[in-house]
PDB file of N, CA and C in Angstrom:
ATOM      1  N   UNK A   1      69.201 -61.060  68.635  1.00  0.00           N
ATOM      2  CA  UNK A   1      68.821 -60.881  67.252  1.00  0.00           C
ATOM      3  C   UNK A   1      67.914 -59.669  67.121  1.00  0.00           C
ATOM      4  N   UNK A   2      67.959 -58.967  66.267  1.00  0.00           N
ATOM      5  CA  UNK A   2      67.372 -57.637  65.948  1.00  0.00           C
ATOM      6  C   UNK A   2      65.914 -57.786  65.458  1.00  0.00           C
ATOM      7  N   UNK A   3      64.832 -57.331  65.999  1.00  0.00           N
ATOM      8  CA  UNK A   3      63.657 -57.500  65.728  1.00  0.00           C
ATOM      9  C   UNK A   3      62.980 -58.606  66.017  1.00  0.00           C
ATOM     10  N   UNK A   4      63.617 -59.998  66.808  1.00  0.00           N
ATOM     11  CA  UNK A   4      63.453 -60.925  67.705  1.00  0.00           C
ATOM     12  C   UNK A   4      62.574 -61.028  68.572  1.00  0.00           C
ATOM     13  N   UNK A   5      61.523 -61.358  68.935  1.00  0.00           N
ATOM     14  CA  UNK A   5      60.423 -60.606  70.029  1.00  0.00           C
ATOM     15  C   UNK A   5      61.106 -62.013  70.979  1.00  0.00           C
ATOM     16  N   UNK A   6      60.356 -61.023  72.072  1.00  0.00           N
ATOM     17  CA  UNK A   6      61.408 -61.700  73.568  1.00  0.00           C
ATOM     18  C   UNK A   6      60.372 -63.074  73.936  1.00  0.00           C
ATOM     19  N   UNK A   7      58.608 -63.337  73.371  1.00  0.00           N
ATOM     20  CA  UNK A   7      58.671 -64.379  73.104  1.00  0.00           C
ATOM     21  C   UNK A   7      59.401 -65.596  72.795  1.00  0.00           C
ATOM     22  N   UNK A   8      60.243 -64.925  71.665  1.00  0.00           N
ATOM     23  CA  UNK A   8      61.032 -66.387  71.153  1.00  0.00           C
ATOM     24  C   UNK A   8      62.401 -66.646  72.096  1.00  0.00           C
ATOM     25  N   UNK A   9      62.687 -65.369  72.890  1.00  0.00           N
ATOM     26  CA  UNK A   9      63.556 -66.208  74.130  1.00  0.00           C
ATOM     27  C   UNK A   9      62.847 -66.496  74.749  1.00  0.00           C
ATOM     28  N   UNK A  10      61.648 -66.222  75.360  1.00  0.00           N
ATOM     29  CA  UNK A  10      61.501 -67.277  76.666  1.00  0.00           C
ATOM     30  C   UNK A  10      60.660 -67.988  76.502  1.00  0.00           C
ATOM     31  N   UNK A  11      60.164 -68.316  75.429  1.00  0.00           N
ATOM     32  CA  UNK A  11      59.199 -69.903  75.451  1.00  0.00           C
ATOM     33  C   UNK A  11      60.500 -70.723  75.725  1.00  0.00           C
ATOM     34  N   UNK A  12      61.396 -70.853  74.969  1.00  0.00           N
ATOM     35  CA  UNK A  12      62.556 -71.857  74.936  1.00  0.00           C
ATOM     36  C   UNK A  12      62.735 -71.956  76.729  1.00  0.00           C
ATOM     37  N   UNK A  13      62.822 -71.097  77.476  1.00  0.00           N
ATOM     38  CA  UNK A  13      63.334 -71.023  79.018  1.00  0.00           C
ATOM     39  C   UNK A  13      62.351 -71.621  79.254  1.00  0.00           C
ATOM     40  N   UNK A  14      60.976 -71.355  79.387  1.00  0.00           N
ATOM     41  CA  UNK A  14      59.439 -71.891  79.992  1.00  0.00           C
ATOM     42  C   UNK A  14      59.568 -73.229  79.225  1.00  0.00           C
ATOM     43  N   UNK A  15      60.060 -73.836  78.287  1.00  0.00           N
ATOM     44  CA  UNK A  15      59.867 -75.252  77.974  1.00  0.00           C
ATOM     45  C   UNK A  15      60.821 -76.178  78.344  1.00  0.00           C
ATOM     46  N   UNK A  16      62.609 -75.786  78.520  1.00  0.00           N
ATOM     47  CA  UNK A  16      63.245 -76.200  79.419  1.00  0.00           C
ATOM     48  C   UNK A  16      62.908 -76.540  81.034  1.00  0.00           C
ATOM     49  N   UNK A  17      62.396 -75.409  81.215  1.00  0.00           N
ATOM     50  CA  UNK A  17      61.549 -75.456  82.585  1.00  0.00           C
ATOM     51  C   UNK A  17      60.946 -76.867  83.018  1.00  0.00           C
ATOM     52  N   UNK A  18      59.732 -76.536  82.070  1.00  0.00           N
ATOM     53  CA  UNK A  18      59.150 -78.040  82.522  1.00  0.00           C
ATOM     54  C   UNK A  18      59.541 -79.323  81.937  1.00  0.00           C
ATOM     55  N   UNK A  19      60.329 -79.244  81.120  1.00  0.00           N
ATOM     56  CA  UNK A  19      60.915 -80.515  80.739  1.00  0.00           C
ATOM     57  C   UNK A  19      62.043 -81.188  82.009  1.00  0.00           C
ATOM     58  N   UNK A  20      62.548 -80.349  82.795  1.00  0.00           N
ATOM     59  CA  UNK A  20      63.540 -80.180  84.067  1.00  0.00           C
ATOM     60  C   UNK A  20      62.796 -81.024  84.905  1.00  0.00           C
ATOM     61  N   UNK A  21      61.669 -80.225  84.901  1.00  0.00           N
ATOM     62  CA  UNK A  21      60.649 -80.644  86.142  1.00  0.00           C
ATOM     63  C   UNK A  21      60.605 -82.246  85.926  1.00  0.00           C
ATOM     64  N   UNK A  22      59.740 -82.593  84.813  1.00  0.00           N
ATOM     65  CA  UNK A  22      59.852 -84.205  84.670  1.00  0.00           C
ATOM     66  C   UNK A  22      60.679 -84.675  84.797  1.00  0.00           C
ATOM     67  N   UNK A  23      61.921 -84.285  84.572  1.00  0.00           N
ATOM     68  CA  UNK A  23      63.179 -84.962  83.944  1.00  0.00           C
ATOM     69  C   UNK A  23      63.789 -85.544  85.793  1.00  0.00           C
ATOM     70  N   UNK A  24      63.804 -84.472  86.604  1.00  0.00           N
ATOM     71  CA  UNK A  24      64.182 -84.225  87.783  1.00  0.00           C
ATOM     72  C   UNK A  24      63.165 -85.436  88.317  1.00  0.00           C
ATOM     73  N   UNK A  25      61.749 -85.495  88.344  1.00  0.00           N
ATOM     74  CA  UNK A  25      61.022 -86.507  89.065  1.00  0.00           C
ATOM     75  C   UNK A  25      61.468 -87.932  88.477  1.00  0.00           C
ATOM     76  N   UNK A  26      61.529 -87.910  87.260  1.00  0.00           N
ATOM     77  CA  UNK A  26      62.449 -89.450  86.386  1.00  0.00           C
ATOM     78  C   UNK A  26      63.357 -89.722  86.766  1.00  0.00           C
ATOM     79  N   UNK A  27      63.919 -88.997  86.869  1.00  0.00           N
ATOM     80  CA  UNK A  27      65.882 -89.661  87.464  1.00  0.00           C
ATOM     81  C   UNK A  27      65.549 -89.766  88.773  1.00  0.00           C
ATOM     82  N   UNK A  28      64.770 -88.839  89.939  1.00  0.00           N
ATOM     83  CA  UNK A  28      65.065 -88.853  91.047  1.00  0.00           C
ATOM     84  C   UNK A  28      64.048 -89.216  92.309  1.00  0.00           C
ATOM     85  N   UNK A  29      62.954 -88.954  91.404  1.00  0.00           N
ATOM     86  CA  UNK A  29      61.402 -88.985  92.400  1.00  0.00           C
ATOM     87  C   UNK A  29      61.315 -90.780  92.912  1.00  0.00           C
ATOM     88  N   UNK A  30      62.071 -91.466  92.476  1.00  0.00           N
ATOM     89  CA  UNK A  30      61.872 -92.949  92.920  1.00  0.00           C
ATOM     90  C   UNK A  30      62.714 -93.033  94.052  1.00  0.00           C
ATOM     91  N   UNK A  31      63.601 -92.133  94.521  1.00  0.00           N
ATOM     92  CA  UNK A  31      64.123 -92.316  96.080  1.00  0.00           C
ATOM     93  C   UNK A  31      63.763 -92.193  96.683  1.00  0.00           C
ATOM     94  N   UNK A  32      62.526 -91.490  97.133  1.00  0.00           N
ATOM     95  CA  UNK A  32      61.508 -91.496  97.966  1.00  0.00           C
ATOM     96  C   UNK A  32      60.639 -93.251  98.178  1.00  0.00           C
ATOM     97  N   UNK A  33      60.950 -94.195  97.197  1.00  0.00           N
ATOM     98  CA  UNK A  33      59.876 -95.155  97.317  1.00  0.00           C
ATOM     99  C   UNK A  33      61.443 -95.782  97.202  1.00  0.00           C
ATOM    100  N   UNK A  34      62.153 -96.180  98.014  1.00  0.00           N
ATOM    101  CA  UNK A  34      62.825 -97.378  97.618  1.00  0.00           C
ATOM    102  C   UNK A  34      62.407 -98.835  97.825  1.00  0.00           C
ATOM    103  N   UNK A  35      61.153 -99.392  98.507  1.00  0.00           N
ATOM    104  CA  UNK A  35      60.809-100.314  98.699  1.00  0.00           C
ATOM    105  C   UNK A  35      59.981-101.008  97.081  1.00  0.00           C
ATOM    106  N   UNK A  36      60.276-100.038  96.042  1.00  0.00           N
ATOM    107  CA  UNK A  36      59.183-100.292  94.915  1.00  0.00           C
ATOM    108  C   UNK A  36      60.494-101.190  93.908  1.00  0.00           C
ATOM    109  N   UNK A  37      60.128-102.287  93.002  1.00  0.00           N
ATOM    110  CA  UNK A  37      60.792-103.031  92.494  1.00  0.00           C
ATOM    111  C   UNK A  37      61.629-102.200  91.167  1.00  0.00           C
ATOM    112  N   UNK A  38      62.785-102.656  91.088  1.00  0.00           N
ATOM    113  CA  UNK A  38      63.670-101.585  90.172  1.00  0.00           C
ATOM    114  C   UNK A  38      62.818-101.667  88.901  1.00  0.00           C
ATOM    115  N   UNK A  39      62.189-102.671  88.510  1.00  0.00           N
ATOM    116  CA  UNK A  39      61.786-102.814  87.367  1.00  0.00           C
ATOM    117  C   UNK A  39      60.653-101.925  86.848  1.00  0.00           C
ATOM    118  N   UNK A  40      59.777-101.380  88.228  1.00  0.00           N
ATOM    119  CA  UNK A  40      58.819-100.771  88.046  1.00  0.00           C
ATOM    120  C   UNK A  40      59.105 -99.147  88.212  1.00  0.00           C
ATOM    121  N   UNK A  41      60.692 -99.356  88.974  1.00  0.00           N
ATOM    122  CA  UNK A  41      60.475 -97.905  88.650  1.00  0.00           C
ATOM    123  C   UNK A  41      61.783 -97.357  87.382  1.00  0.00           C
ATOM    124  N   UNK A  42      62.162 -98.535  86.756  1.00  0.00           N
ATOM    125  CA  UNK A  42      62.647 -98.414  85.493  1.00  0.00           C
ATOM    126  C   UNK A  42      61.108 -97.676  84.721  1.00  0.00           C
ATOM    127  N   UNK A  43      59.894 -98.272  84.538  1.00  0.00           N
ATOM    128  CA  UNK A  43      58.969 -98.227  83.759  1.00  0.00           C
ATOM    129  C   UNK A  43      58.537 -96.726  83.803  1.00  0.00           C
ATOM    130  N   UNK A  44      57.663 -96.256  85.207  1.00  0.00           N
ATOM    131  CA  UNK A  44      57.347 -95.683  85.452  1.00  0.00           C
ATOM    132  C   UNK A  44      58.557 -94.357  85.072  1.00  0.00           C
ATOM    133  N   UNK A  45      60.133 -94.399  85.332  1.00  0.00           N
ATOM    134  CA  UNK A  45      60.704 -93.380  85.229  1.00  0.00           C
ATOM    135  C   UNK A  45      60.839 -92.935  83.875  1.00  0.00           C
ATOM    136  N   UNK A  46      60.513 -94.497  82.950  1.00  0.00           N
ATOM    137  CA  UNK A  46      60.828 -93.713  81.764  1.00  0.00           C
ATOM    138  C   UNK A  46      59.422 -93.403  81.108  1.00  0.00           C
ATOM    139  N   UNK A  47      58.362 -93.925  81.532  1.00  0.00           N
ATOM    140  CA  UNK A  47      56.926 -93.095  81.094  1.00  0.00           C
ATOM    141  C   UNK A  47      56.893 -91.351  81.422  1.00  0.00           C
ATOM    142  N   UNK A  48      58.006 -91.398  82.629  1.00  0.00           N
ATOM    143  CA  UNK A  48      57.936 -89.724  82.819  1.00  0.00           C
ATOM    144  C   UNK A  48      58.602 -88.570  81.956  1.00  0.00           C
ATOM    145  N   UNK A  49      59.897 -89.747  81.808  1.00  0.00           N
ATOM    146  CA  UNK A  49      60.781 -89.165  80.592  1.00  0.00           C
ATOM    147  C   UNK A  49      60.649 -88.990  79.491  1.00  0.00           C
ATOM    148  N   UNK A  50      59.486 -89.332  78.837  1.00  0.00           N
ATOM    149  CA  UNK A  50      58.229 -89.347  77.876  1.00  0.00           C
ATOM    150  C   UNK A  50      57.871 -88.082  77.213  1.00  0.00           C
ATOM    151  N   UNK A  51      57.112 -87.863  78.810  1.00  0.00           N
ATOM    152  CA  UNK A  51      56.838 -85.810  79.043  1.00  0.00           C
ATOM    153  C   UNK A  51      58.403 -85.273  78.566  1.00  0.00           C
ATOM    154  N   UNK A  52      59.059 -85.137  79.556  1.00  0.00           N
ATOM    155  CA  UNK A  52      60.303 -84.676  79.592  1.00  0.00           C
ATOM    156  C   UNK A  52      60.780 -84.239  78.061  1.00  0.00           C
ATOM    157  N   UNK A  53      60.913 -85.179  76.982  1.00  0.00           N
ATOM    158  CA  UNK A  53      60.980 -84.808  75.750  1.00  0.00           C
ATOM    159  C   UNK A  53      60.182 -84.237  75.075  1.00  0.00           C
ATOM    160  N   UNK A  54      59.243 -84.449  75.469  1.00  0.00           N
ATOM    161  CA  UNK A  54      58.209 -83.757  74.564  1.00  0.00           C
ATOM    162  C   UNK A  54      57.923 -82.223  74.772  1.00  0.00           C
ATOM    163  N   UNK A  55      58.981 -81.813  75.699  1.00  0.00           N
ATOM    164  CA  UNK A  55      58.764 -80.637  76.226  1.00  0.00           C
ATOM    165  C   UNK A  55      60.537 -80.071  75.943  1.00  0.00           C
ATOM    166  N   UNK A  56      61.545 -80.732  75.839  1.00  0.00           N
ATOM    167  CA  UNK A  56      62.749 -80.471  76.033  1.00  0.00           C
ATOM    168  C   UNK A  56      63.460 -79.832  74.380  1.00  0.00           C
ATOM    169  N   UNK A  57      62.711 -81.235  73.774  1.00  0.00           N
ATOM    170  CA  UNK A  57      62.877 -81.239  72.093  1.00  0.00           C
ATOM    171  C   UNK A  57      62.313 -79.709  71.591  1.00  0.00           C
ATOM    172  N   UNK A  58      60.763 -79.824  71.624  1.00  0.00           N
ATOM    173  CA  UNK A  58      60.661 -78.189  71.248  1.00  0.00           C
ATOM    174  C   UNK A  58      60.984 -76.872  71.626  1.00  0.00           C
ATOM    175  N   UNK A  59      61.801 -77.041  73.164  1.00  0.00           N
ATOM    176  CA  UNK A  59      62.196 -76.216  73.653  1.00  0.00           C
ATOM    177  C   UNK A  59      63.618 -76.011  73.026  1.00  0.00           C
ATOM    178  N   UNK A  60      64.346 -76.863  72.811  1.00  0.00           N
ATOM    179  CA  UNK A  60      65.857 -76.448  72.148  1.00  0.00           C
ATOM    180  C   UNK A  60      65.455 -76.140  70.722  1.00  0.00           C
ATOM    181  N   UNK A  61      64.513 -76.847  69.766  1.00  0.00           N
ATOM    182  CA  UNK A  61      63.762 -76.636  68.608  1.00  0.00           C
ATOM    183  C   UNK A  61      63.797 -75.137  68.163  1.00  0.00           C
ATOM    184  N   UNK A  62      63.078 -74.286  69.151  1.00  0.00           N
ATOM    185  CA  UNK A  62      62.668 -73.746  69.200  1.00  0.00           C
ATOM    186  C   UNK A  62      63.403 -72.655  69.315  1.00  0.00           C
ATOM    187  N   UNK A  63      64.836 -72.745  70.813  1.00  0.00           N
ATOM    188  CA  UNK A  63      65.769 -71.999  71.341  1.00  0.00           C
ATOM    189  C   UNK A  63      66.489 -71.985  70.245  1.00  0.00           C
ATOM    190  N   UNK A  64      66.984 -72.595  69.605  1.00  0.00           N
ATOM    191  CA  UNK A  64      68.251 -72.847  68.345  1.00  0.00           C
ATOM    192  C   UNK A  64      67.868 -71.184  67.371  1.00  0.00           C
ATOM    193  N   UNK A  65      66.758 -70.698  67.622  1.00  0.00           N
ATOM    194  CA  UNK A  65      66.331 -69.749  66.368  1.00  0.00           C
ATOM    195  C   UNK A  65      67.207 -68.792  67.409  1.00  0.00           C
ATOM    196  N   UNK A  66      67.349 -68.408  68.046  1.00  0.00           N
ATOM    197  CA  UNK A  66      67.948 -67.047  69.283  1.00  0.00           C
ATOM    198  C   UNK A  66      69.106 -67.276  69.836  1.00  0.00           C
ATOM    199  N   UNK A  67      69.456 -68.433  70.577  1.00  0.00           N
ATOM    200  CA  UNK A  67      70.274 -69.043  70.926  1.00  0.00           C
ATOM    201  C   UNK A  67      70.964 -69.764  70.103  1.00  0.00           C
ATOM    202  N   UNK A  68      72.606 -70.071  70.486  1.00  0.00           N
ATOM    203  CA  UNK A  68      73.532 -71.266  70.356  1.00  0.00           C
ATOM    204  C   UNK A  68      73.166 -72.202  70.849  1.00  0.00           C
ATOM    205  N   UNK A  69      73.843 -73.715  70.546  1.00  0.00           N
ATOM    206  CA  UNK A  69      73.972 -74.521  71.257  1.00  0.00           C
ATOM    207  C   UNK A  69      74.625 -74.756  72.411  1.00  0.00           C
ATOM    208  N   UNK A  70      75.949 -74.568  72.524  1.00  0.00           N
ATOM    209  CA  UNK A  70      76.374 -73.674  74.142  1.00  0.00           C
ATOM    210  C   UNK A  70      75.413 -73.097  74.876  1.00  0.00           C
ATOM    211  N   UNK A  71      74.670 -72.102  74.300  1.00  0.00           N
ATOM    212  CA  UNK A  71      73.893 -71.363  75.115  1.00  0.00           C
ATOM    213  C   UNK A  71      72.684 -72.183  75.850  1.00  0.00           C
ATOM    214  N   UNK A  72      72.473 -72.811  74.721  1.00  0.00           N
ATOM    215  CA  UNK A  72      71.218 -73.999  75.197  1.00  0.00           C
ATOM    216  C   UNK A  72      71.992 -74.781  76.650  1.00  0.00           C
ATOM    217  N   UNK A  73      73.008 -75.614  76.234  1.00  0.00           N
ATOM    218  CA  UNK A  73      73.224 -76.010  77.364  1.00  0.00           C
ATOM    219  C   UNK A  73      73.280 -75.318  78.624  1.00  0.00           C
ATOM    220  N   UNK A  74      74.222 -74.079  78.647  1.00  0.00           N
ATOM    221  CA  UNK A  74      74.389 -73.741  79.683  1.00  0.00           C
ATOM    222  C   UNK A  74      73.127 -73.243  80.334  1.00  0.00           C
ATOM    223  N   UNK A  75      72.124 -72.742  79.608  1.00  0.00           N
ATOM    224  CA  UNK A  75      70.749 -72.367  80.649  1.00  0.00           C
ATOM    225  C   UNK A  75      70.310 -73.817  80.831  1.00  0.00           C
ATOM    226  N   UNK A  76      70.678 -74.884  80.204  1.00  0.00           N
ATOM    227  CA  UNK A  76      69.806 -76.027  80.618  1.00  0.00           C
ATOM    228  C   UNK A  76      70.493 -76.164  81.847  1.00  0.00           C
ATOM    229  N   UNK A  77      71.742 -76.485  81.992  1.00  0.00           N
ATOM    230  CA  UNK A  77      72.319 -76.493  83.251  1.00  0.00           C
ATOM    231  C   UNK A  77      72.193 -75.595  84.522  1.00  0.00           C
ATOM    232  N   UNK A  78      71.962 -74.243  84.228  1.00  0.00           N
ATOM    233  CA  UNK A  78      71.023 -73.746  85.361  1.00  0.00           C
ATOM    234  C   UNK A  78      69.812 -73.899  85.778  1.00  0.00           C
ATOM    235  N   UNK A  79      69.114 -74.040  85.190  1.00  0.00           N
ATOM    236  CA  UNK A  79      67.553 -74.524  85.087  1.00  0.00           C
ATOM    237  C   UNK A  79      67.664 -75.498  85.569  1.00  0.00           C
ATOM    238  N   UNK A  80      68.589 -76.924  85.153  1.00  0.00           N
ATOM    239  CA  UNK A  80      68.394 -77.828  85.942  1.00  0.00           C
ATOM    240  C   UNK A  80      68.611 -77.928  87.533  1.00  0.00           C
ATOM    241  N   UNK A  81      70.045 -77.250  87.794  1.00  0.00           N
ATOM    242  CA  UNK A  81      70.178 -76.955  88.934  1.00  0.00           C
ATOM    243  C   UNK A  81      68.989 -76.557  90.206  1.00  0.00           C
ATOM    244  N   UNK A  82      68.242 -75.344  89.997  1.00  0.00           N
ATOM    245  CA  UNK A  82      67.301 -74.999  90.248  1.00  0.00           C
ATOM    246  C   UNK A  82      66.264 -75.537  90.491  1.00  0.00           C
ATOM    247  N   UNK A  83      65.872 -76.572  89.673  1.00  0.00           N
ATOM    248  CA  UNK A  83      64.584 -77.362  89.263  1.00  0.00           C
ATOM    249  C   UNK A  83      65.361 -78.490  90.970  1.00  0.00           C
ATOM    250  N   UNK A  84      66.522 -79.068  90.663  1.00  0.00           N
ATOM    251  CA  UNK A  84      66.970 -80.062  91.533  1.00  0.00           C
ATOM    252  C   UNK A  84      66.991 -79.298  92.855  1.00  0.00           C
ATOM    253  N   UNK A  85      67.220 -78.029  93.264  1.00  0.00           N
ATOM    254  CA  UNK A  85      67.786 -77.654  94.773  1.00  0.00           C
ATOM    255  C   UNK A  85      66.413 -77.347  95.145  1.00  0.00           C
ATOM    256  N   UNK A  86      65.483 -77.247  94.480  1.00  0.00           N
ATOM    257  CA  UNK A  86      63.876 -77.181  95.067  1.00  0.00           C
ATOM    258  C   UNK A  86      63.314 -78.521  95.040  1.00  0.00           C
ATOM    259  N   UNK A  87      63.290 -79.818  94.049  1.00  0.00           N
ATOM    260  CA  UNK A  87      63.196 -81.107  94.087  1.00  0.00           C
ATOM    261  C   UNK A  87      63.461 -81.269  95.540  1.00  0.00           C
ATOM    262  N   UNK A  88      65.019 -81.878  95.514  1.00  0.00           N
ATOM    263  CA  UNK A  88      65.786 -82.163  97.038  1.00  0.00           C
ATOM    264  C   UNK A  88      65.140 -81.603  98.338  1.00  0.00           C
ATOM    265  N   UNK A  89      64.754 -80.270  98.002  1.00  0.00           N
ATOM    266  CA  UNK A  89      64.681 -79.723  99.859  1.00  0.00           C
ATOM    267  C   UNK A  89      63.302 -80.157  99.529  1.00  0.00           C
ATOM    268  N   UNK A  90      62.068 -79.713  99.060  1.00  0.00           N
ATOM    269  CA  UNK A  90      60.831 -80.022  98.798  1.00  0.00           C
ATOM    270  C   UNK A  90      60.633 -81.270  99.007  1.00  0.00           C
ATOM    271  N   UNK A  91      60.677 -82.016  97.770  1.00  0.00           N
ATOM    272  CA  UNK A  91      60.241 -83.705  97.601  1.00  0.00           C
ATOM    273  C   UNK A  91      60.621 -84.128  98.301  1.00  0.00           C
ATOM    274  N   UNK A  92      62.572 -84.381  97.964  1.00  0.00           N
ATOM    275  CA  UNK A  92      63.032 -85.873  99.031  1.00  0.00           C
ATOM    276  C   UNK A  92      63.301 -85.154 100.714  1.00  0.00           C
ATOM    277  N   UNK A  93      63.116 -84.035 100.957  1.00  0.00           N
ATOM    278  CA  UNK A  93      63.422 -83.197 102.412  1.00  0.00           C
ATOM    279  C   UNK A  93      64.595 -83.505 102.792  1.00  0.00           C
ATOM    280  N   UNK A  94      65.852 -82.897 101.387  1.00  0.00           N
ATOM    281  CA  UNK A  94      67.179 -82.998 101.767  1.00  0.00           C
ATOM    282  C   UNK A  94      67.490 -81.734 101.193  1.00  0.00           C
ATOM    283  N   UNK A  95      67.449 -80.811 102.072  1.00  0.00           N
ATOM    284  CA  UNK A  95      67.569 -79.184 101.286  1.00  0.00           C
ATOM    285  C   UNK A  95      69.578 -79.558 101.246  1.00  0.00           C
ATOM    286  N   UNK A  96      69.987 -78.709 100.659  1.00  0.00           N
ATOM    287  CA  UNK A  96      71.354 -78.797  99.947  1.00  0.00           C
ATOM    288  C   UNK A  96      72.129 -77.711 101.083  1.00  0.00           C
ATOM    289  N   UNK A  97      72.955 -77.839 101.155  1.00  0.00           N
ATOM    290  CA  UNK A  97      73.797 -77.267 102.449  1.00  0.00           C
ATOM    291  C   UNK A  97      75.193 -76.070 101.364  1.00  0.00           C
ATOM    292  N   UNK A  98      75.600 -75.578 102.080  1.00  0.00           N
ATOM    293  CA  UNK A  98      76.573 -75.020 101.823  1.00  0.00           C
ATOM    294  C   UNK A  98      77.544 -75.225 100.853  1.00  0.00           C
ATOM    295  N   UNK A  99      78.498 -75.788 100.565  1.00  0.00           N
ATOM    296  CA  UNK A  99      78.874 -76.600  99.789  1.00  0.00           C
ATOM    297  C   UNK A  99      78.448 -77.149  98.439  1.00  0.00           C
ATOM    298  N   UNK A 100      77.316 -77.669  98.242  1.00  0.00           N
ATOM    299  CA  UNK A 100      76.445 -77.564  97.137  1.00  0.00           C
ATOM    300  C   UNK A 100      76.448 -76.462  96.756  1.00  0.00           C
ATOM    301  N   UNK A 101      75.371 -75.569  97.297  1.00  0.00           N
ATOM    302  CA  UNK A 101      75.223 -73.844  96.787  1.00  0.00           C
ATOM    303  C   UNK A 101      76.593 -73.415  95.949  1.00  0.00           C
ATOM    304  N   UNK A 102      77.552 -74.021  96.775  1.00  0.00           N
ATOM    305  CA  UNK A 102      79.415 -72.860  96.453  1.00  0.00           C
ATOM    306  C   UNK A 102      79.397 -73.676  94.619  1.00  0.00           C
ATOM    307  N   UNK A 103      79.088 -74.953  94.647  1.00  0.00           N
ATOM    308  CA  UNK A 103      79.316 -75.831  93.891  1.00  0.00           C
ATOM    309  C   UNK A 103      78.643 -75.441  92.604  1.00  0.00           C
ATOM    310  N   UNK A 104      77.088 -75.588  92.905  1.00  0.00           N
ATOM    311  CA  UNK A 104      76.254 -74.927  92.132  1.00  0.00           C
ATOM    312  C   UNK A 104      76.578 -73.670  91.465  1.00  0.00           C
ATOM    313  N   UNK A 105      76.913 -72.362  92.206  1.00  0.00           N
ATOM    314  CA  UNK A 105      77.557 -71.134  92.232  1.00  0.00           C
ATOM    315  C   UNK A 105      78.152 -70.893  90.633  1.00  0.00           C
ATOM    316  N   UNK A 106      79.471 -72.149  90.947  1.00  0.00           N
ATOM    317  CA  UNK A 106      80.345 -72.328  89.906  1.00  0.00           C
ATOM    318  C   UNK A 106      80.300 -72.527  88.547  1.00  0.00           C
ATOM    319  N   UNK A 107      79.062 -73.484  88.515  1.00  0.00           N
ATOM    320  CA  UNK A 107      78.599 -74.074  87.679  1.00  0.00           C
ATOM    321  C   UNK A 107      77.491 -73.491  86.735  1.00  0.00           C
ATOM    322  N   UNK A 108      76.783 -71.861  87.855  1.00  0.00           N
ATOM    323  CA  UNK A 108      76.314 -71.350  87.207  1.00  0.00           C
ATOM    324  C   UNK A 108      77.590 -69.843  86.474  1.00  0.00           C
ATOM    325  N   UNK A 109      78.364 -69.773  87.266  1.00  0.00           N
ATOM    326  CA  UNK A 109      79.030 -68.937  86.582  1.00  0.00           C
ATOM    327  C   UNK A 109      79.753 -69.371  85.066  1.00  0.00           C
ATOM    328  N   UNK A 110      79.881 -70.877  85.296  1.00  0.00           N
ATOM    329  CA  UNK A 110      80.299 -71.282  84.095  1.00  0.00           C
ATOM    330  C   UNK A 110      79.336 -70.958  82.679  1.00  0.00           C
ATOM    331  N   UNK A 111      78.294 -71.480  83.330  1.00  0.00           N
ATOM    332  CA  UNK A 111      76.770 -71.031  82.612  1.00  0.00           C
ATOM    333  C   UNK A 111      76.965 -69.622  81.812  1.00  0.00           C
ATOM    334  N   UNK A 112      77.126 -69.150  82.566  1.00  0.00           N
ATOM    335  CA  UNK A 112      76.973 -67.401  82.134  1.00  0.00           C
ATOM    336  C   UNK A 112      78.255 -67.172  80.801  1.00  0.00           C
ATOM    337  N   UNK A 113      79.291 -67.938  81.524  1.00  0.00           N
ATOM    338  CA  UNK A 113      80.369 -67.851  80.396  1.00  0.00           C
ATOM    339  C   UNK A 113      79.753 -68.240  78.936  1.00  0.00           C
ATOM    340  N   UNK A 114      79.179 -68.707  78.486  1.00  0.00           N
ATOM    341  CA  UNK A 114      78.361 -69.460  77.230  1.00  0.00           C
ATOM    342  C   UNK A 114      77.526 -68.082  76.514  1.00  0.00           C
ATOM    343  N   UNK A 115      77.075 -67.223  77.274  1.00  0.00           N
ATOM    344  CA  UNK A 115      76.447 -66.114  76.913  1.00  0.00           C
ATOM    345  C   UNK A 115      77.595 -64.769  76.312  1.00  0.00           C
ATOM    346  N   UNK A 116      78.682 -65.137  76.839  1.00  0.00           N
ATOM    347  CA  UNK A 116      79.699 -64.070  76.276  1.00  0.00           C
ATOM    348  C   UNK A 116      80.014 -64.056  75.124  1.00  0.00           C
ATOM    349  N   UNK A 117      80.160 -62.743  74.596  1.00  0.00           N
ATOM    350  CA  UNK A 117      80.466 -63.004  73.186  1.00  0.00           C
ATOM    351  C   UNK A 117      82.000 -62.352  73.119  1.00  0.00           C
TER     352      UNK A 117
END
């Protein structure tokens, strides 16, 4: 967009960001504790998922002024990626092998397709 300051693209990226981050410890940070009762980490995952919106909502809110909706997704889908292949090797100490990466790869090229006009 013409006269657009590059603020208003990348808060939207920096708020996807950390909405990823939570989102990634909610769905996934309880495999590390499997001895903890499902119920508690029903609770706990969705107190995290909490954050997660509150950071995700104003970030697409926000992205919608610069961006498509396509577009939204597809950086959400890289971002998430990213956020997960550092999760995995970091947190749970299952770095992602070959195969993943090719997988990932794809998925970001698909990504990119969303940006074409």
């Amino acid at each position: 967009m013409p006269g657009t300051s590059f603020t208003a693209y990348l808060y939207p990226v920096l708020l996807l960001l950390g909405s990823n981050i939570f989102m990634t410890f909610a769905w996934y940070g309880h495999l590390k504790y499997k001895s903890a009762p499902l119920m508690t980490v029903i609770l706990v995952s969705w107190g995290i998922a909490f954050f997660e919106y509150c950071l995700q909502v104003p970030g697409n809110r926000l992205g919608s002024a610069v961006y498509s909706a396509p577009q939204l997704k597809g950086m959400q889908e890289v971002i998430t990626l990213v956020v997960f292949a550092v999760f995995s090797a970091v947190y749970l100490e299952q770095p992602l092998k070959w195969n993943h990466y090719a997988a990932f790869c794809l998925i970001v090229i698909a990504a990119l397709l969303m940006f074409k006009e």
